[in-house]
Structures are given as C-alpha cells and as structure tokens.
Protein backbone atom coordinates (compact mmCIF):
# COMPACT_ATOMS: atom_id res chain seq x y z
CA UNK A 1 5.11 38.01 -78.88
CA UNK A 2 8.51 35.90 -79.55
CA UNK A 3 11.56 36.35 -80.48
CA UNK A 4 13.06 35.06 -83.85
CA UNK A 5 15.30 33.33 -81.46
CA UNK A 6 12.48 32.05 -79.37
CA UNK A 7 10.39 31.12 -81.99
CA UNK A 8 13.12 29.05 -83.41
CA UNK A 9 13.30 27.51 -80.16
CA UNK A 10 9.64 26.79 -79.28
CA UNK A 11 9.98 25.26 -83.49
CA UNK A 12 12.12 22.77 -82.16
CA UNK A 13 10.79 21.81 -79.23
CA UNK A 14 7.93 20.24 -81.00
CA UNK A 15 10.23 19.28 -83.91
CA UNK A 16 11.98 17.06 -81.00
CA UNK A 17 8.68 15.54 -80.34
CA UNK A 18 7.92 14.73 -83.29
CA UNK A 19 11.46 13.06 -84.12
CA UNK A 20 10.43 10.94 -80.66
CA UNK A 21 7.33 9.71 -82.12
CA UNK A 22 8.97 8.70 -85.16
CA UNK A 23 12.14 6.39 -83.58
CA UNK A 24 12.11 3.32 -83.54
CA UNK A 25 9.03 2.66 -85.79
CA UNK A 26 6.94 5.03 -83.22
CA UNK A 27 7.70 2.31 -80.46
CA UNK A 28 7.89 5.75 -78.14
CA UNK A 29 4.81 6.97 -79.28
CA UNK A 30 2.91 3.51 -78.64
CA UNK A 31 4.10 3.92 -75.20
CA UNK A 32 3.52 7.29 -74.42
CA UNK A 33 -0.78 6.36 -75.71
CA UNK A 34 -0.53 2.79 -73.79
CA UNK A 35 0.44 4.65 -70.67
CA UNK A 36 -1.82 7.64 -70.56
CA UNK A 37 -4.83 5.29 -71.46
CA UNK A 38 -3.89 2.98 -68.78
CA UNK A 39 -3.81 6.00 -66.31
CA UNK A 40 -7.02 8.22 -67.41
CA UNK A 41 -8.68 4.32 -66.52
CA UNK A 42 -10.91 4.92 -63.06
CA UNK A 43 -9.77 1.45 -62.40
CA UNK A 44 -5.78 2.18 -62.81
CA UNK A 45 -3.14 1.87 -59.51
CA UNK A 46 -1.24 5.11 -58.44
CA UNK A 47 1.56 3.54 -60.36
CA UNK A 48 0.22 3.63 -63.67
CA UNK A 49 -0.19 6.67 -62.68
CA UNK A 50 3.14 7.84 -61.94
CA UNK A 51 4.78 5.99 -64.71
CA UNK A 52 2.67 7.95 -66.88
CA UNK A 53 3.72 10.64 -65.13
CA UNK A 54 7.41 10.21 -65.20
CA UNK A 55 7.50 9.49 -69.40
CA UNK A 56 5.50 12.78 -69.70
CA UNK A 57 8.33 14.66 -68.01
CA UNK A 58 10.92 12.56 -70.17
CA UNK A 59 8.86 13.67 -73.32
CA UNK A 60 9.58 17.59 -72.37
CA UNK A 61 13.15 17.15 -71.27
CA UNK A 62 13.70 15.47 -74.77
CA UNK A 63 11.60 18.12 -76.67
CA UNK A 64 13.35 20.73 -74.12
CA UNK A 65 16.81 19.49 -75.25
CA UNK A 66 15.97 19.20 -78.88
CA UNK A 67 14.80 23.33 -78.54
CA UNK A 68 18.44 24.01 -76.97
CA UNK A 69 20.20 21.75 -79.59
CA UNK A 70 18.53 24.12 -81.75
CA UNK A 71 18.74 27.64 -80.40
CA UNK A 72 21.81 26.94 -78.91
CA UNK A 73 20.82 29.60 -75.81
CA UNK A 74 19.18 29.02 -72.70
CA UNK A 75 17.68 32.29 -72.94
CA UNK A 76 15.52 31.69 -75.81
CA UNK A 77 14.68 28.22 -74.50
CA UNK A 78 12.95 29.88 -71.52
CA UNK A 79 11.87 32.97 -72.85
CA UNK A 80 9.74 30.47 -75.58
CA UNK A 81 8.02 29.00 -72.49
C-alpha cells in the first residue's frame, strides 16, 4: 500500500506523461507511436531499435521528474516505484 506522499507522487508521474503527450500539439506523442511501431517491425535495424529505446527512457525521466516536481522528496519518488 502507498503513502499519501507516494501516491501523490506515482499521480504525477503519469500526470507528467500526459502533459508530454499533449506539447506541442502531441508532436511527442506521434513520435513516441512512430518509433515503437517502427521497432516491434520484424523487418526494423537494431537502431530503430535503440532509438526507440532511448525516447522510452526519456519518457520516464520526464514523468520521473514531473513526480519529484510534485512530491518534492526523493523518498516518495522511489518508495511509489
């Protein structure tokens, strides 16, 4: 079971996704969809691969900062996850 404090935390982590879906008239989200399809494709090069990859982890350290910005403790920010 969470926290308040967690919960808050874990709240806005996804919050922070959302908001990244929704700059830039969803230009973020159109990539993050382009690049998974073109890596789930049998026919796709390791780099595809990677680059999908790589904006993943970018996604979660933007959602991870947004759950800090909120919280504003480390503790909870972990303890969510």
């Amino acid at each position: 079971m969470l926290s308040p404090e967690e919960m808050k935390s874990v709240i806005g982590h996804e919050l922070a996704h959302h908001l990244l879906w929704q700059l830039n008239d969803g230009e973020f989200f159109i990539a993050d969809r382009m690049l998974q399809g073109l890596a789930e494709d049998p026919r796709s090069e390791f780099s595809h691969q990677q680059s999908a990859r790589r904006y993943q982890l970018y996604t979660e350290i933007f959602a991870d900062r947004g759950s800090l910005a909120v919280a504003r403790d480390l503790h909870s920010v972990v303890g969510g996850w």
